[in-house]
Protein backbone atom coordinates (compact mmCIF):
# COMPACT_ATOMS: atom_id res chain seq x y z
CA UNK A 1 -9.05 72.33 112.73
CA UNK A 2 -10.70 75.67 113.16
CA UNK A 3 -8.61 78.47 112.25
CA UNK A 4 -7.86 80.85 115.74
CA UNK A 5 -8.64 84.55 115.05
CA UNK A 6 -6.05 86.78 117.04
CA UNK A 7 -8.96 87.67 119.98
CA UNK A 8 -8.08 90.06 122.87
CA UNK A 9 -10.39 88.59 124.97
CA UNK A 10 -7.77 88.51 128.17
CA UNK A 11 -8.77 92.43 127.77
CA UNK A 12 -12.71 91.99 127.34
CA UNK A 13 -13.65 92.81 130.74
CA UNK A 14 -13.86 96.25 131.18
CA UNK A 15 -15.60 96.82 127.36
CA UNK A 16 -18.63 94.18 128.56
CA UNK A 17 -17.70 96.71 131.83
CA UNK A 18 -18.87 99.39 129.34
CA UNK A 19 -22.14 98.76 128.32
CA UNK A 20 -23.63 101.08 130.64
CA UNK A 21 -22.95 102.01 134.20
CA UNK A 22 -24.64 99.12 136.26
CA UNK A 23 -21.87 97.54 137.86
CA UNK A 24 -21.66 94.18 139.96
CA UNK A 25 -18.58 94.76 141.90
CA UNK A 26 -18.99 91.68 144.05
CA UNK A 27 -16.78 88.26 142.82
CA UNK A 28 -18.78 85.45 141.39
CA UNK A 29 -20.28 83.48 144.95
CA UNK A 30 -18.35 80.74 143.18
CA UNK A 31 -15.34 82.18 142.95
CA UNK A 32 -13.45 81.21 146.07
CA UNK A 33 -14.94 77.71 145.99
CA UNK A 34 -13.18 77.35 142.81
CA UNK A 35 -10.03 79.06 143.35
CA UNK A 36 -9.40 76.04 145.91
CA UNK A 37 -10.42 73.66 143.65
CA UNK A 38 -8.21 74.29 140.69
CA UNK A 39 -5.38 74.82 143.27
CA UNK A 40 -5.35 71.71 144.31
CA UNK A 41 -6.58 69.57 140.61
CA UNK A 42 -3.85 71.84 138.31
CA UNK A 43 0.26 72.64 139.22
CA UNK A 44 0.24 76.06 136.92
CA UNK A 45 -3.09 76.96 138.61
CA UNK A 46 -1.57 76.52 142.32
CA UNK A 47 1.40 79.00 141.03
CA UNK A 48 -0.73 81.42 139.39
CA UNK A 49 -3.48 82.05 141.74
CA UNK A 50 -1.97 83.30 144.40
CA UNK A 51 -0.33 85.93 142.09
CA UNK A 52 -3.28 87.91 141.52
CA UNK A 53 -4.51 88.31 144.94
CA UNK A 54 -8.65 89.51 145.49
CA UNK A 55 -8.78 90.56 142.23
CA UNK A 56 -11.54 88.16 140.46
CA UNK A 57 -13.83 88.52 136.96
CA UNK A 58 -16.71 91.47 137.21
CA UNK A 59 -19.27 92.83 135.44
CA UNK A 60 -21.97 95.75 134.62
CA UNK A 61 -24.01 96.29 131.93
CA UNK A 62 -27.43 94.94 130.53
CA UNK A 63 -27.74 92.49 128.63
CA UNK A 64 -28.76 94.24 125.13
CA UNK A 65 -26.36 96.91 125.53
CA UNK A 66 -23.50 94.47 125.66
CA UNK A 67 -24.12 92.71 122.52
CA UNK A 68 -25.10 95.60 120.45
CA UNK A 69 -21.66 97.21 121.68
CA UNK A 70 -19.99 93.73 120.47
CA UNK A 71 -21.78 94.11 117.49
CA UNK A 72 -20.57 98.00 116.76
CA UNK A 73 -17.13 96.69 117.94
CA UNK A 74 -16.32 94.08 114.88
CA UNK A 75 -13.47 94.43 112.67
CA UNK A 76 -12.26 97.99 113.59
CA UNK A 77 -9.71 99.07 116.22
CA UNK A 78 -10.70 99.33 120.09
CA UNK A 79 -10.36 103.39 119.31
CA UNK A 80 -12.66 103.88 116.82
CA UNK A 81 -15.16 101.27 118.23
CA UNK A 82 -15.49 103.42 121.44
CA UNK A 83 -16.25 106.47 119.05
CA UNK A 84 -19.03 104.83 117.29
CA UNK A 85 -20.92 103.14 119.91
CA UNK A 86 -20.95 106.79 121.56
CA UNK A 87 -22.47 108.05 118.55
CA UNK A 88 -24.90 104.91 118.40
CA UNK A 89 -25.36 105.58 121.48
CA UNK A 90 -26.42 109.27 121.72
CA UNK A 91 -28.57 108.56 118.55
CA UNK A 92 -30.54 105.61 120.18
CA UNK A 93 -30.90 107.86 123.13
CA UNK A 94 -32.39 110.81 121.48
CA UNK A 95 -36.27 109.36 121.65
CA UNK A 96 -35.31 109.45 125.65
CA UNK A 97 -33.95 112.36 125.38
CA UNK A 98 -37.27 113.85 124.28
CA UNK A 99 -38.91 112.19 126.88
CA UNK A 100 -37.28 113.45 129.25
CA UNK A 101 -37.39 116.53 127.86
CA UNK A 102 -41.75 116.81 127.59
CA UNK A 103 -42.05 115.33 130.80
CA UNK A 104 -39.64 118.23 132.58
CA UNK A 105 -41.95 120.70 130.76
CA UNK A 106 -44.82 119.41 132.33
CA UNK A 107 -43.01 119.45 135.65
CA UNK A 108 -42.59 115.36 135.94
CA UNK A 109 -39.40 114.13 137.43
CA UNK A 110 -37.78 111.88 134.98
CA UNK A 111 -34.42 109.68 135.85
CA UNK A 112 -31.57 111.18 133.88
CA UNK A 113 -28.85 108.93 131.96
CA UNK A 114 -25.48 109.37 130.51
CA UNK A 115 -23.97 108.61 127.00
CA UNK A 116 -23.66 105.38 128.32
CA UNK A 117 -26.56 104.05 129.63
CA UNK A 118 -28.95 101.43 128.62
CA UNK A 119 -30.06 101.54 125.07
CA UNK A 120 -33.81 100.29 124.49
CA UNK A 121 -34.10 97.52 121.63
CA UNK A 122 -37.28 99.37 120.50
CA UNK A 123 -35.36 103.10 120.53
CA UNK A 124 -33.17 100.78 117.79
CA UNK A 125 -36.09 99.75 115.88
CA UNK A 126 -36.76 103.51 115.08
CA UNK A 127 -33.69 104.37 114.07
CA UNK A 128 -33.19 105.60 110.27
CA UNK A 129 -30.44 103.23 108.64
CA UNK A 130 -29.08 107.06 107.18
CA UNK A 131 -28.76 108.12 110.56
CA UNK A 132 -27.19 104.84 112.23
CA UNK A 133 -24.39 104.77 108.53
CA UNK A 134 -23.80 108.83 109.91
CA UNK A 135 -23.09 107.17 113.06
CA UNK A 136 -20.32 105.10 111.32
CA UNK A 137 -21.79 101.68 111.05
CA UNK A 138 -21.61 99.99 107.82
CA UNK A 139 -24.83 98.74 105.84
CA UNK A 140 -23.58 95.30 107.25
CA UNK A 141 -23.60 96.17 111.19
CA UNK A 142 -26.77 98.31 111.17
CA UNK A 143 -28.57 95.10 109.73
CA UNK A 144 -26.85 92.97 112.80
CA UNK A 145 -28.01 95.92 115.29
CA UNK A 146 -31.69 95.76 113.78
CA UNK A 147 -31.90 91.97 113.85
CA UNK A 148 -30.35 91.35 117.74
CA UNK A 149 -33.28 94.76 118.48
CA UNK A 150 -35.77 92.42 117.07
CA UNK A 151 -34.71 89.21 118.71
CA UNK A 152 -35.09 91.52 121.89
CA UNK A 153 -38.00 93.07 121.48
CA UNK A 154 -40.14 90.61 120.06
CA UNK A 155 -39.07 88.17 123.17
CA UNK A 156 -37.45 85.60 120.82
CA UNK A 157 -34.08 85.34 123.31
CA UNK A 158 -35.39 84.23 126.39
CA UNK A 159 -33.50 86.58 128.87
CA UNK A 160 -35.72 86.12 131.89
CA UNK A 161 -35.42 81.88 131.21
CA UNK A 162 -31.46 82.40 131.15
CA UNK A 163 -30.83 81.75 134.64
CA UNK A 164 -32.68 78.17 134.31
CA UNK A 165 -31.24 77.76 130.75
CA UNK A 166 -27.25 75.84 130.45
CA UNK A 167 -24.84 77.37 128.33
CA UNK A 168 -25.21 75.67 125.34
CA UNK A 169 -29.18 76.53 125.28
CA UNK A 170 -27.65 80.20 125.37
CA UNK A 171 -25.26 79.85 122.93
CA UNK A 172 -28.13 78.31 120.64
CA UNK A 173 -30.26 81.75 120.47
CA UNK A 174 -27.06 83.88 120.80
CA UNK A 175 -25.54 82.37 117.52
CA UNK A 176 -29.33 82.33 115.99
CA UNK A 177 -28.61 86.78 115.93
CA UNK A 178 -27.02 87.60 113.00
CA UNK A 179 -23.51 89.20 114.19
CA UNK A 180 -23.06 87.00 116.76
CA UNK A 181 -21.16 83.65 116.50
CA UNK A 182 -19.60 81.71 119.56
CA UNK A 183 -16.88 83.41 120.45
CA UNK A 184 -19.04 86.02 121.42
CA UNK A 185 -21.91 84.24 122.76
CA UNK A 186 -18.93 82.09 125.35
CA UNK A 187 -17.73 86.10 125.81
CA UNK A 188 -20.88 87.21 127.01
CA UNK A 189 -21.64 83.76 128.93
CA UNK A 190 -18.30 84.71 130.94
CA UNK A 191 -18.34 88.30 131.75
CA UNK A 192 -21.91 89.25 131.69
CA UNK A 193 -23.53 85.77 132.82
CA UNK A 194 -20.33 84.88 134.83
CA UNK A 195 -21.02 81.02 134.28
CA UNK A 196 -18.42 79.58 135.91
CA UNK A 197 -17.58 76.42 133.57
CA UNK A 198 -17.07 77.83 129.71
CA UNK A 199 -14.25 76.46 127.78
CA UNK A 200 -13.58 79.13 125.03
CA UNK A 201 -11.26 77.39 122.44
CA UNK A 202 -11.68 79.92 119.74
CA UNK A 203 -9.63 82.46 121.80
CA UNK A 204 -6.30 83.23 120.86
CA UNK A 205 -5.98 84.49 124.30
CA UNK A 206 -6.40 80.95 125.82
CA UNK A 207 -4.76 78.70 123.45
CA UNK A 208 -1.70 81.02 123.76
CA UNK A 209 -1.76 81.18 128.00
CA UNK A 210 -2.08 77.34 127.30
CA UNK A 211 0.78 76.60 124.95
CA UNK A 212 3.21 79.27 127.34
CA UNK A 213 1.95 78.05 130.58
CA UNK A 214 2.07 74.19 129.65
CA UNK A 215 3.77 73.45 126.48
CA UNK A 216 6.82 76.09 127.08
CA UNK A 217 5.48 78.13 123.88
CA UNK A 218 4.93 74.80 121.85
CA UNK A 219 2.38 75.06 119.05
CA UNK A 220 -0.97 74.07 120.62
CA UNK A 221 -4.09 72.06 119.43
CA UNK A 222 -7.74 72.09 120.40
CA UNK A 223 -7.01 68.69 121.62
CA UNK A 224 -4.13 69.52 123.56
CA UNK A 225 -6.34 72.77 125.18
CA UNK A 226 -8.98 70.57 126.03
CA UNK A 227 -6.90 67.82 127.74
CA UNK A 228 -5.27 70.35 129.77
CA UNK A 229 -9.03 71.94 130.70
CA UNK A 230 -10.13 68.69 131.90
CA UNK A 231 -8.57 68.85 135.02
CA UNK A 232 -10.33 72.53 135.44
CA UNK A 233 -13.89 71.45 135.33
CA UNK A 234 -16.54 72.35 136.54
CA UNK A 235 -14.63 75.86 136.88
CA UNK A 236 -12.80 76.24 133.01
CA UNK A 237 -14.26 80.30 133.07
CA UNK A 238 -11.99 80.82 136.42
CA UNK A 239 -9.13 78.70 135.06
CA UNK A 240 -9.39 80.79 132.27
CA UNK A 241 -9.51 84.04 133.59
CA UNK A 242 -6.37 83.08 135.39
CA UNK A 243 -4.74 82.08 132.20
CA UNK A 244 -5.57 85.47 130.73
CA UNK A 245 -4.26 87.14 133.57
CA UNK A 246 -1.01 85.64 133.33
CA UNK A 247 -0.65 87.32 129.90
CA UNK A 248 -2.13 90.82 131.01
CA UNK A 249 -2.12 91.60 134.88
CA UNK A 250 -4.14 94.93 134.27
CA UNK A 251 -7.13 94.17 132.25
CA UNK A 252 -7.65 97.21 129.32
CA UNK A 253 -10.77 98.17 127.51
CA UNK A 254 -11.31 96.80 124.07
CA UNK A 255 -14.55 96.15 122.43
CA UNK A 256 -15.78 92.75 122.76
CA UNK A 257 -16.49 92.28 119.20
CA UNK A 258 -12.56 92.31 118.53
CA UNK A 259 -12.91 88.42 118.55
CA UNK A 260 -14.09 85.73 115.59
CA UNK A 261 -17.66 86.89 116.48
């Protein structure tokens, strides 16, 4: 059995959230369609639903940006996470900055950002590895940060296919990025892709929701988690948010790297 890595992911939604500030503020268009369903398929479902009112799984950010900031996130408090990436950040924006800069010399309009908007793959590329371990990166992250810039800018994930693509296909080139394993890629599949059916049993998050919510705090398998999931499908990322929810009513802001990668 796979070991389960303590994962905040109940709290993920606001740090995907902070990627940059493109929000989608609307609920999933499957949301309510599956609210009914796992109302009437699972008994802990009917109770919890209704607790938690309009309130429903969101998202903003781009793509890139999100798994670069799960990336910068790994293996270091939610804090000091949110300090880095800033600095990241700020350094990856300085060729924009420039930009910007010539182009309101010669009297161009250019579209201002904040610290927190999107970060170009090939702004990465140019970064000095001095600079980016100034930042506060280790040697290790600043090699995962070049490699997922690369699988970006070279068109080797197929971002513009993903719509098409099912999750596992996803998963596939997520997990191919060095940094990235599948916790984060089923992460990213359910805040930033919203798919509506992803079954993440490497959260600590679920399996715990699971074992209080089913097994009155009994010690719970893989096996167990995914006989009790059956009866979600084809909605296990709703049933899951719900399950999170029931552990932490006010989602918080950690870094979505705070996960098993």
């Amino acid at each position: 059995m796979k070991k389960i890595v303590k994962a905040p992911a109940e709290n993920v939604e606001k740090a995907v959230a902070g990627a940059n500030g493109l929000v989608v503020e609307s609920s999933p268009e499957y949301w309510t369609e599956a609210c009914k369903h796992l109302v009437k398929k699972d008994r802990v479902m009917k109770r919890l639903i209704p607790q938690f009112g309009d309130a429903c799984l969101q998202s903003r950010g781009d793509a890139f940006s999100t798994l670069a900031r799960s990336i910068v996130g790994q293996q270091i408090s939610v804090k000091a996470a949110q300090t880095v990436w800033h600095r990241f950040v700020a350094l990856a924006e300085k060729p924009r900055a420039a930009s910007r800069k010539a182009a309101s010399a010669a009297g161009v309009a250019h579209e201002a950002t904040n610290a927190g908007a999107l970060i170009a793959p090939a702004n990465v590329l140019k970064l000095k590895v001095d600079d980016m371990r100034a930042a506060g990166l280790s040697a290790r992250k600043v090699e995962y940060l070049v490699d997922l810039s690369i699988h970006f800018d070279t068109g080797t994930v197929h971002v513009k296919d993903w719509a098409a693509m099912d999750d596992e296909a996803i998963i596939a080139e997520l997990v191919a990025i060095r940094g990235i394993g599948r916790w984060t890629a089923e992460m990213f599949l359910i805040f930033y892709l919203r798919r509506p059916n992803v079954l993440p049993l490497d959260d600590v998050g679920l399996i715990t929701g699971i074992s209080q919510n089913y097994f009155s705090g009994e010690s719970v398998s893989r096996s167990d988690a995914r006989e009790v999931a059956a009866a979600w499908s084809p909605y296990c990322s709703v049933a899951t948010w719900y399950i999170w929810r029931s552990l932490d009513p006010l989602p918080t802001s950690p870094v979505l790297g705070t996960g098993p990668n």
